[in-house]
N, C-alpha and C. Protein backbone atom coordinates (compact mmCIF):
# COMPACT_ATOMS: atom_id res chain seq x y z
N UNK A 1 -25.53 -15.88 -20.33
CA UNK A 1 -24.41 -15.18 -20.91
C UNK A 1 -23.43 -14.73 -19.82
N UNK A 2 -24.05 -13.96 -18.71
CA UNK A 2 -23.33 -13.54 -17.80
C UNK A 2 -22.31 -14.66 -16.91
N UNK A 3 -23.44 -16.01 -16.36
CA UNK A 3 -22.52 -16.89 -15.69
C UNK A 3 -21.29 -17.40 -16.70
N UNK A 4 -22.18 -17.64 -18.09
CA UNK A 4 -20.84 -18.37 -18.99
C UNK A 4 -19.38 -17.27 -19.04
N UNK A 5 -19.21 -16.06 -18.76
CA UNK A 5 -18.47 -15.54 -18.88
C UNK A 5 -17.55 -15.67 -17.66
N UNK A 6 -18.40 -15.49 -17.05
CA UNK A 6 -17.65 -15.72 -15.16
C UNK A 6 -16.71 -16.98 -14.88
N UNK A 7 -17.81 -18.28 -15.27
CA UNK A 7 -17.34 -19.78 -15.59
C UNK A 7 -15.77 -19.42 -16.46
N UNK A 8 -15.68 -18.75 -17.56
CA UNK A 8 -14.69 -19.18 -17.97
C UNK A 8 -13.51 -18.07 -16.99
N UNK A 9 -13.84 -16.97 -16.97
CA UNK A 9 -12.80 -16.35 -16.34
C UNK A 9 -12.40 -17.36 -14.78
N UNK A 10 -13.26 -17.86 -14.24
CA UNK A 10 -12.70 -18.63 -12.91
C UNK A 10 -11.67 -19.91 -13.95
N UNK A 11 -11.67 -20.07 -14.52
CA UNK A 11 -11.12 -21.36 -15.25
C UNK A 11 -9.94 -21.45 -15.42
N UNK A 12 -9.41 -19.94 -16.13
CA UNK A 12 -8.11 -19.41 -16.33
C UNK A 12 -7.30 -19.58 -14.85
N UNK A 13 -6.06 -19.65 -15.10
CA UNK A 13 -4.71 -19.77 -14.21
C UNK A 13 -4.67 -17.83 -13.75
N UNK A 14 -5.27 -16.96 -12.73
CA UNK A 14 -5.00 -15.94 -12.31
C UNK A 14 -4.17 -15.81 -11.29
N UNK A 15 -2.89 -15.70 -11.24
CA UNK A 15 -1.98 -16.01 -10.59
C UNK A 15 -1.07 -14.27 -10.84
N UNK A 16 -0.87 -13.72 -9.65
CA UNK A 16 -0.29 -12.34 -9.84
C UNK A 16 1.51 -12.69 -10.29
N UNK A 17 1.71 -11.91 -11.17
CA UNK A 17 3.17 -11.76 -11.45
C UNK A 17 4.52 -11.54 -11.20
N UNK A 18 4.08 -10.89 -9.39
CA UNK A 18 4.87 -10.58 -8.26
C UNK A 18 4.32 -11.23 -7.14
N UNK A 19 4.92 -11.60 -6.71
CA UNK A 19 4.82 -12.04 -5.07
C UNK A 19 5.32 -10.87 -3.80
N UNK A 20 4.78 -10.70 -2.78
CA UNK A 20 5.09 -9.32 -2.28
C UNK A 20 4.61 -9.83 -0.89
N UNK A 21 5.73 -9.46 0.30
CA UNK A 21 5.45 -9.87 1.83
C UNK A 21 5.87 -8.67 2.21
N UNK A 22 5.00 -8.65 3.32
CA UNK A 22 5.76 -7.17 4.28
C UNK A 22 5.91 -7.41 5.90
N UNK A 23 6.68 -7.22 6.47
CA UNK A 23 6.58 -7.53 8.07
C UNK A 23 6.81 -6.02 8.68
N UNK A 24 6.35 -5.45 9.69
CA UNK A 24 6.03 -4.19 10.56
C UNK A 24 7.15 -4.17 11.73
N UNK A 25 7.36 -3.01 12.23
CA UNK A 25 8.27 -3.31 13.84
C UNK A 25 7.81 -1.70 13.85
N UNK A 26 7.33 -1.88 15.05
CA UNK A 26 6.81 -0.41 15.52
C UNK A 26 7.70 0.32 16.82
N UNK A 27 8.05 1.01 16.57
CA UNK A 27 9.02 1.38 17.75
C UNK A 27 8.36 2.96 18.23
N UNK A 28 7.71 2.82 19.59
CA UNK A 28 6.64 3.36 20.45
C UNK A 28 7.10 4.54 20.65
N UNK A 29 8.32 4.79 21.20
CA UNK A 29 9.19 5.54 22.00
C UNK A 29 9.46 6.54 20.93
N UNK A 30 9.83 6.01 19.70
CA UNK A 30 10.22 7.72 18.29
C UNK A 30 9.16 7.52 17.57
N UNK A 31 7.75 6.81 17.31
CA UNK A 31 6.84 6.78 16.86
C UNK A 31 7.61 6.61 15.19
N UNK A 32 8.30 5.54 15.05
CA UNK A 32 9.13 4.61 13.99
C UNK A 32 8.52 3.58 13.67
N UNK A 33 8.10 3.64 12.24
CA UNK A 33 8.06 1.96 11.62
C UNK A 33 9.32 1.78 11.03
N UNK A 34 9.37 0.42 10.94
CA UNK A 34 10.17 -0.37 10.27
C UNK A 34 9.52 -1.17 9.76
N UNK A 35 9.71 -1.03 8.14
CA UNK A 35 8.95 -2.24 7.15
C UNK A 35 10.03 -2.82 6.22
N UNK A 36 9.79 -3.93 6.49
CA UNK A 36 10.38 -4.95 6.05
C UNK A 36 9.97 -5.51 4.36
N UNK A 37 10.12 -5.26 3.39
CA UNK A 37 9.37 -5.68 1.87
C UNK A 37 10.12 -6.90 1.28
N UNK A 38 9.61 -7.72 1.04
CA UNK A 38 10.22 -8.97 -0.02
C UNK A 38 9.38 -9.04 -1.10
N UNK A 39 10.00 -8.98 -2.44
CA UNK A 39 9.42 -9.22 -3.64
C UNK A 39 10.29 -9.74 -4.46
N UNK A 40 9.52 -10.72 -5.02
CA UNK A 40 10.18 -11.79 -6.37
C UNK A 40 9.13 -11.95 -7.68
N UNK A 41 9.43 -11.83 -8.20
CA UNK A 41 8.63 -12.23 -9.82
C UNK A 41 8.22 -13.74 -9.61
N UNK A 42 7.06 -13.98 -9.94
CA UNK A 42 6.29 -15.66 -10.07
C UNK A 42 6.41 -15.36 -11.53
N UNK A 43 6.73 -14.57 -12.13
CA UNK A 43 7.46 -14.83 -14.25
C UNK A 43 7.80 -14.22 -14.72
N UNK A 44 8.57 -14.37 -15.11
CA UNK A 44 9.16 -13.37 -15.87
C UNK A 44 8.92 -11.86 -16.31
N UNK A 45 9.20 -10.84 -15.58
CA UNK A 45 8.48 -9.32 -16.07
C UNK A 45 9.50 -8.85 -16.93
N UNK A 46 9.46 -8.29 -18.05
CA UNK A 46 10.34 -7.28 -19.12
C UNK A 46 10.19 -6.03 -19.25
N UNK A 47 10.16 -5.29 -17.39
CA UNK A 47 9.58 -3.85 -17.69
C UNK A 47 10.76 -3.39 -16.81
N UNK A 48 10.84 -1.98 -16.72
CA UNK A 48 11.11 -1.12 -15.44
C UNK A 48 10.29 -1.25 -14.32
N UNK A 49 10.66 -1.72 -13.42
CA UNK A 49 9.35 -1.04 -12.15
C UNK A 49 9.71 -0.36 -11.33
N UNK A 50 9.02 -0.29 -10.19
CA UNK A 50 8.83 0.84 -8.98
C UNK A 50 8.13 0.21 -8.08
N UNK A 51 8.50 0.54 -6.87
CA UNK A 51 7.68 0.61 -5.69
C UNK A 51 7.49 1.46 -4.94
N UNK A 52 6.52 1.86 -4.54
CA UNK A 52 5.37 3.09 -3.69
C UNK A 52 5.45 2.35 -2.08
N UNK A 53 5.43 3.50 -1.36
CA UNK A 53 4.62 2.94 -0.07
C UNK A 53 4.10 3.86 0.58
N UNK A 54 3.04 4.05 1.21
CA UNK A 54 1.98 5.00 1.49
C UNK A 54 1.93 4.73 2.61
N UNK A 55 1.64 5.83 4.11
CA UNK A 55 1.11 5.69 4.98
C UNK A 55 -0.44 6.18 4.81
N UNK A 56 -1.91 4.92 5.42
CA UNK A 56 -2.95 5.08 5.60
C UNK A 56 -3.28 5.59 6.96
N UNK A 57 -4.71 6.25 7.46
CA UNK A 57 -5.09 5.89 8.75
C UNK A 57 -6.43 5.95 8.54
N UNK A 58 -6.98 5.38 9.45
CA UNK A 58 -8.47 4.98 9.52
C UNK A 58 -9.14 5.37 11.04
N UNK A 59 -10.29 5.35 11.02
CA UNK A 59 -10.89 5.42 12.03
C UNK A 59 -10.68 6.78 12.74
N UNK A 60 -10.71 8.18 11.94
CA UNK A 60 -10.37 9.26 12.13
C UNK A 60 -11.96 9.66 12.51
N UNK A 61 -12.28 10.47 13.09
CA UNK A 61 -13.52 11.30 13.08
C UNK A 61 -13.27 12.55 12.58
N UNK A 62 -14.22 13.02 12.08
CA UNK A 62 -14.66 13.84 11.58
C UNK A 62 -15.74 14.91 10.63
N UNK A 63 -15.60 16.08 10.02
CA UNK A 63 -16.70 16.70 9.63
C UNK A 63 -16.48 16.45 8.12
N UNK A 64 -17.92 15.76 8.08
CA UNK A 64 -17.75 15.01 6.11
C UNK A 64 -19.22 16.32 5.38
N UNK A 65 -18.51 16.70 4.72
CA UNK A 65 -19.87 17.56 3.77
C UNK A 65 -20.59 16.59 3.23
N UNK A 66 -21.65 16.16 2.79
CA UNK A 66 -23.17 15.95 1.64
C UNK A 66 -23.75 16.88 0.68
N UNK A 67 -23.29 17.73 0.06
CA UNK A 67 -23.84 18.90 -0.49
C UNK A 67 -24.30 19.86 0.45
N UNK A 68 -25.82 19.66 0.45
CA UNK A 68 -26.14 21.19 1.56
C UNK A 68 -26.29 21.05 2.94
N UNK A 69 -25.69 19.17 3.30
CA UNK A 69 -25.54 19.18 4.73
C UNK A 69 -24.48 18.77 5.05
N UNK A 70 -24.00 18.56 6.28
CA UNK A 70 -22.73 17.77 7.05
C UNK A 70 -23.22 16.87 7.84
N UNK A 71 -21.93 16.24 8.44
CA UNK A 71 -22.28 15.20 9.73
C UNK A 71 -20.54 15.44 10.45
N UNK A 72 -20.77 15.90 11.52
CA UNK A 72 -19.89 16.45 12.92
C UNK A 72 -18.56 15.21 12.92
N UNK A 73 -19.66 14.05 12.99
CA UNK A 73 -18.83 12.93 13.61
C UNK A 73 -18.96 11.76 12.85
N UNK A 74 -18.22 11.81 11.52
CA UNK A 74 -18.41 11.03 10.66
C UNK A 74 -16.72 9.88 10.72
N UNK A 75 -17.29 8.68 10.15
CA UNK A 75 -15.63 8.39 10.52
C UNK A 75 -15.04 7.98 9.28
N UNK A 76 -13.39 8.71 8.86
CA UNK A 76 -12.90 8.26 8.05
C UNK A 76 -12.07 7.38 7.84
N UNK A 77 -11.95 6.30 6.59
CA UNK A 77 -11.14 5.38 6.60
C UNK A 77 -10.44 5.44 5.68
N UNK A 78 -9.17 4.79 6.07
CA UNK A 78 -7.85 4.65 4.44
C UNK A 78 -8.05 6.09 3.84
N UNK A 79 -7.41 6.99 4.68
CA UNK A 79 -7.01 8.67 4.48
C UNK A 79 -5.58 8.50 3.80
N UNK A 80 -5.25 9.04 3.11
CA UNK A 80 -3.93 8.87 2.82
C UNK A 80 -2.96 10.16 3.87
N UNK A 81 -1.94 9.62 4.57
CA UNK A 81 -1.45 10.42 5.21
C UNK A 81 0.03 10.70 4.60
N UNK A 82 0.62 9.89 3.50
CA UNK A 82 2.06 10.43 3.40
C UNK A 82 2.66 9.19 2.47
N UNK A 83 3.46 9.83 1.52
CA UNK A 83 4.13 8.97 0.83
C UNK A 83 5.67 8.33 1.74
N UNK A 84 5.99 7.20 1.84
CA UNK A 84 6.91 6.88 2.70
C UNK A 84 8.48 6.72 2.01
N UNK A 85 8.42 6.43 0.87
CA UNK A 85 9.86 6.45 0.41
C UNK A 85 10.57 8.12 -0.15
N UNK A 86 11.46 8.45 0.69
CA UNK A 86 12.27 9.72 1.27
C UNK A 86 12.70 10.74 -0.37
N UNK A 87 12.79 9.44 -1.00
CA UNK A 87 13.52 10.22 -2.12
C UNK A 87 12.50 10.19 -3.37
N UNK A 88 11.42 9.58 -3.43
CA UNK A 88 10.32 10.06 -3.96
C UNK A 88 9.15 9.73 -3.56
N UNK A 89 8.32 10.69 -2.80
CA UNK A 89 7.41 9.90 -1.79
C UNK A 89 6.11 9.77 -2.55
N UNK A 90 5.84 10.32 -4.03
CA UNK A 90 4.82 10.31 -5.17
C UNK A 90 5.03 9.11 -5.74
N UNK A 91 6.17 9.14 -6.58
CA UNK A 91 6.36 8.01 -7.50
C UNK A 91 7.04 6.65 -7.20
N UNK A 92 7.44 6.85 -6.07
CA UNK A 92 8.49 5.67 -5.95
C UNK A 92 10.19 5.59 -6.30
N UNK A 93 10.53 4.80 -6.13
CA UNK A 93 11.59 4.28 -6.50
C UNK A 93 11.79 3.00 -7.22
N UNK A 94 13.19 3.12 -8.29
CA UNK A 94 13.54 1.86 -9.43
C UNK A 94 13.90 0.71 -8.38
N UNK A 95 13.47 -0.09 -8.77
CA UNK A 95 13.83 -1.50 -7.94
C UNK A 95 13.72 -2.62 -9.13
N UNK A 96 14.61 -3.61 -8.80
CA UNK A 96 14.73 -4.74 -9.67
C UNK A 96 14.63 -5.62 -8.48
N UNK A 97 14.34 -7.37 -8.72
CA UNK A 97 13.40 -8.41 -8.47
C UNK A 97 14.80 -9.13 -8.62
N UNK A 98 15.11 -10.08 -7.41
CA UNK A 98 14.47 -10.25 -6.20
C UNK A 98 14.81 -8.75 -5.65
N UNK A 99 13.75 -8.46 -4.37
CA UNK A 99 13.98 -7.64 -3.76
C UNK A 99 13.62 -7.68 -2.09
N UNK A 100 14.37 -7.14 -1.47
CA UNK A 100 14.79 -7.33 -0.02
C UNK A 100 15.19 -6.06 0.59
N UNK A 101 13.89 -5.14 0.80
CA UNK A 101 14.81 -3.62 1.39
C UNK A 101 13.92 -3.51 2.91
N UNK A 102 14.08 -2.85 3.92
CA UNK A 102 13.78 -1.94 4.98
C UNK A 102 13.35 -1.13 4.91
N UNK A 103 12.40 -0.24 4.63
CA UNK A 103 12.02 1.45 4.89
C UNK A 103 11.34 1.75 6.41
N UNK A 104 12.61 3.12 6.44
CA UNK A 104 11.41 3.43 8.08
C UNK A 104 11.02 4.73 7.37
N UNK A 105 9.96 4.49 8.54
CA UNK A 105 9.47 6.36 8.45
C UNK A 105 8.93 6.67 9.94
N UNK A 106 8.57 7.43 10.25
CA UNK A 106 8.16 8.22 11.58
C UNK A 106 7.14 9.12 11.23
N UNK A 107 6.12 8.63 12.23
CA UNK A 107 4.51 8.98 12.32
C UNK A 107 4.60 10.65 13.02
N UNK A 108 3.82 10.93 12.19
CA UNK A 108 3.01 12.27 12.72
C UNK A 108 2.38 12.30 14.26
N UNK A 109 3.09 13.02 15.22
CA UNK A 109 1.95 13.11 16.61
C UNK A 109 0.93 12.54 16.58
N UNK A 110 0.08 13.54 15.48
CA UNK A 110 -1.08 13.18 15.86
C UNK A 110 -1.70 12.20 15.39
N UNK A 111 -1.39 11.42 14.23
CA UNK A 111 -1.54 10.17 14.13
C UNK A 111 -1.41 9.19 15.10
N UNK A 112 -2.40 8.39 15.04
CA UNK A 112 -3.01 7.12 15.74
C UNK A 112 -2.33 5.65 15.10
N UNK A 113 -1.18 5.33 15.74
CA UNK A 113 -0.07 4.08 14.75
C UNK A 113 -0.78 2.61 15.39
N UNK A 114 -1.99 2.65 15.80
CA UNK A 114 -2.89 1.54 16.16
C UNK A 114 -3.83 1.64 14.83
N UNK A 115 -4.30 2.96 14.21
CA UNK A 115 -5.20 3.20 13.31
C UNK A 115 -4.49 2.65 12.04
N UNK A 116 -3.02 2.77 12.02
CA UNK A 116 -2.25 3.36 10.29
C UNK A 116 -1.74 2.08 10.02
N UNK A 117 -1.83 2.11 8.64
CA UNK A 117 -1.30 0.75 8.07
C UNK A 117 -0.79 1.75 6.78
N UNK A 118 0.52 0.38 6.08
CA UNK A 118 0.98 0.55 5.23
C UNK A 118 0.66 -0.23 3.78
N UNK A 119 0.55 0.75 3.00
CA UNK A 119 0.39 -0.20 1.54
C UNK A 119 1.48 0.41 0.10
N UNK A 120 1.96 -0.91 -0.54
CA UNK A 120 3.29 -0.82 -0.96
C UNK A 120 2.40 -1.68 -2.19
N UNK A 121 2.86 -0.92 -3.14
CA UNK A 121 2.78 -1.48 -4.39
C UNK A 121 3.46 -1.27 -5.60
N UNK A 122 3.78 -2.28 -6.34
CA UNK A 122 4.72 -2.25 -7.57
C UNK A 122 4.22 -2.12 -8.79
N UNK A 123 4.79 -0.76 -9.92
CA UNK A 123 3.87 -0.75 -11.21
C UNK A 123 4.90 -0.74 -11.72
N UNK A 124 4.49 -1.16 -13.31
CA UNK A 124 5.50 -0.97 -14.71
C UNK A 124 5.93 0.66 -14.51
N UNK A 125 6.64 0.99 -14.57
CA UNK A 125 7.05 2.51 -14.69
C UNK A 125 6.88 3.26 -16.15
N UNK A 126 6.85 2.28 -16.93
CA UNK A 126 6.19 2.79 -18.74
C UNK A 126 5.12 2.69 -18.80
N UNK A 127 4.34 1.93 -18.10
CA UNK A 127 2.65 1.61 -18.60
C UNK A 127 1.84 2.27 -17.13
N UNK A 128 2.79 2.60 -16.00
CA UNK A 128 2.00 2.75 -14.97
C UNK A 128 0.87 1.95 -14.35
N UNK A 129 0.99 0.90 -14.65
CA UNK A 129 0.18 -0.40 -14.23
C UNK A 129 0.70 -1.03 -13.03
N UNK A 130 0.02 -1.49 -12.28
CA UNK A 130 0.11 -1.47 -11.25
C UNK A 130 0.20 -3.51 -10.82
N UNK A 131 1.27 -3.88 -10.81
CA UNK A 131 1.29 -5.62 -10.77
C UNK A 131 1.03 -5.84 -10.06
N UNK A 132 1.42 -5.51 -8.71
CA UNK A 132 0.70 -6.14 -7.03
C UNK A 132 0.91 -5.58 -6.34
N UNK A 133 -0.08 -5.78 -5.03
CA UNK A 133 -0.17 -4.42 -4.09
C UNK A 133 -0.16 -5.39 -2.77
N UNK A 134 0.02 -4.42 -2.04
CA UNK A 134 0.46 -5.36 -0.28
C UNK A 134 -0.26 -4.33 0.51
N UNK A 135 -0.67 -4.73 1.82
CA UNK A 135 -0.94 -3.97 3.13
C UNK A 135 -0.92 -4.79 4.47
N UNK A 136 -0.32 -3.57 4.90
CA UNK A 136 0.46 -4.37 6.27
C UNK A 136 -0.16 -2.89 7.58
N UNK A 137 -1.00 -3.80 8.44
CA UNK A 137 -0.67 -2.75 9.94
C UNK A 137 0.07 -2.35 10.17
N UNK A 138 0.80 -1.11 10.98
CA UNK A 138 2.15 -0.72 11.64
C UNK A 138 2.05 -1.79 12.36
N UNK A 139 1.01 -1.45 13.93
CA UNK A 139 0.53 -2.57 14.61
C UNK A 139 0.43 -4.02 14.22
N UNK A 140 1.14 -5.19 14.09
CA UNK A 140 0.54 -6.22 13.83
C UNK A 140 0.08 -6.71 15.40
């Protein structure tokens, strides 16, 4: 029962509805990204959307609770450190397809821009569904 279900889902055409590239430029000196986003519809969408972009970092140490114990030097990954688009850094911004924009933002001191990567993703803005998602190093 289980494989026959699998079998047919591999069978189907799963092909995402957006297409989505991102290219990085890290500029050392003001601790500046520059991200580069391209997105086009692979079919036709009939919604509102949005796009998000989040700064991550990884490879943080630190003190993680367990209930009634800890660990000093635990390491964390894909922390969320900051919403990146200026004018709504929660929800995003309206964007229509094709799309071709730039966003910078500028890293926190103490952030590690060898650790942080960016992830940018586009949802219906009525259904809050989420069509396709991207992640890109600052660092490539």
């Amino acid at each position: 029962e289980w494989s026959t279900l699998i079998f047919g889902i591999l069978q189907t055409n799963q092909f995402a509805d957006i297409d989505i590239s991102m290219h990085s430029e890290y500029i050392e000196a003001a601790k500046t990204v520059n991200v580069e986003i391209e997105a086009d519809e692979m079919v036709t969408i009939d919604a509102p959307l949005k796009i998000c972009l989040y700064m991550i970092e990884s490879h943080i140490i630190g003190k993680q609770s367990y209930g009634s114990y800890s660990v000093d030097d635990y390491e964390h990954n894909h922390v969320l450190r900051a919403g990146m688009i200026e004018s709504d850094p929660t929800w995003g911004e309206a964007i229509t397809l094709p799309l071709t924009k730039t966003y910078s933002f500028t890293l926190a001191d103490e952030w590690v821009a060898e650790n942080c990567a960016i992830v940018a993703f586009i949802y219906n803005s009525d259904t809050k569904e989420i069509i396709q998602s991207e992640e890109i190093h600052v660092i490539e």
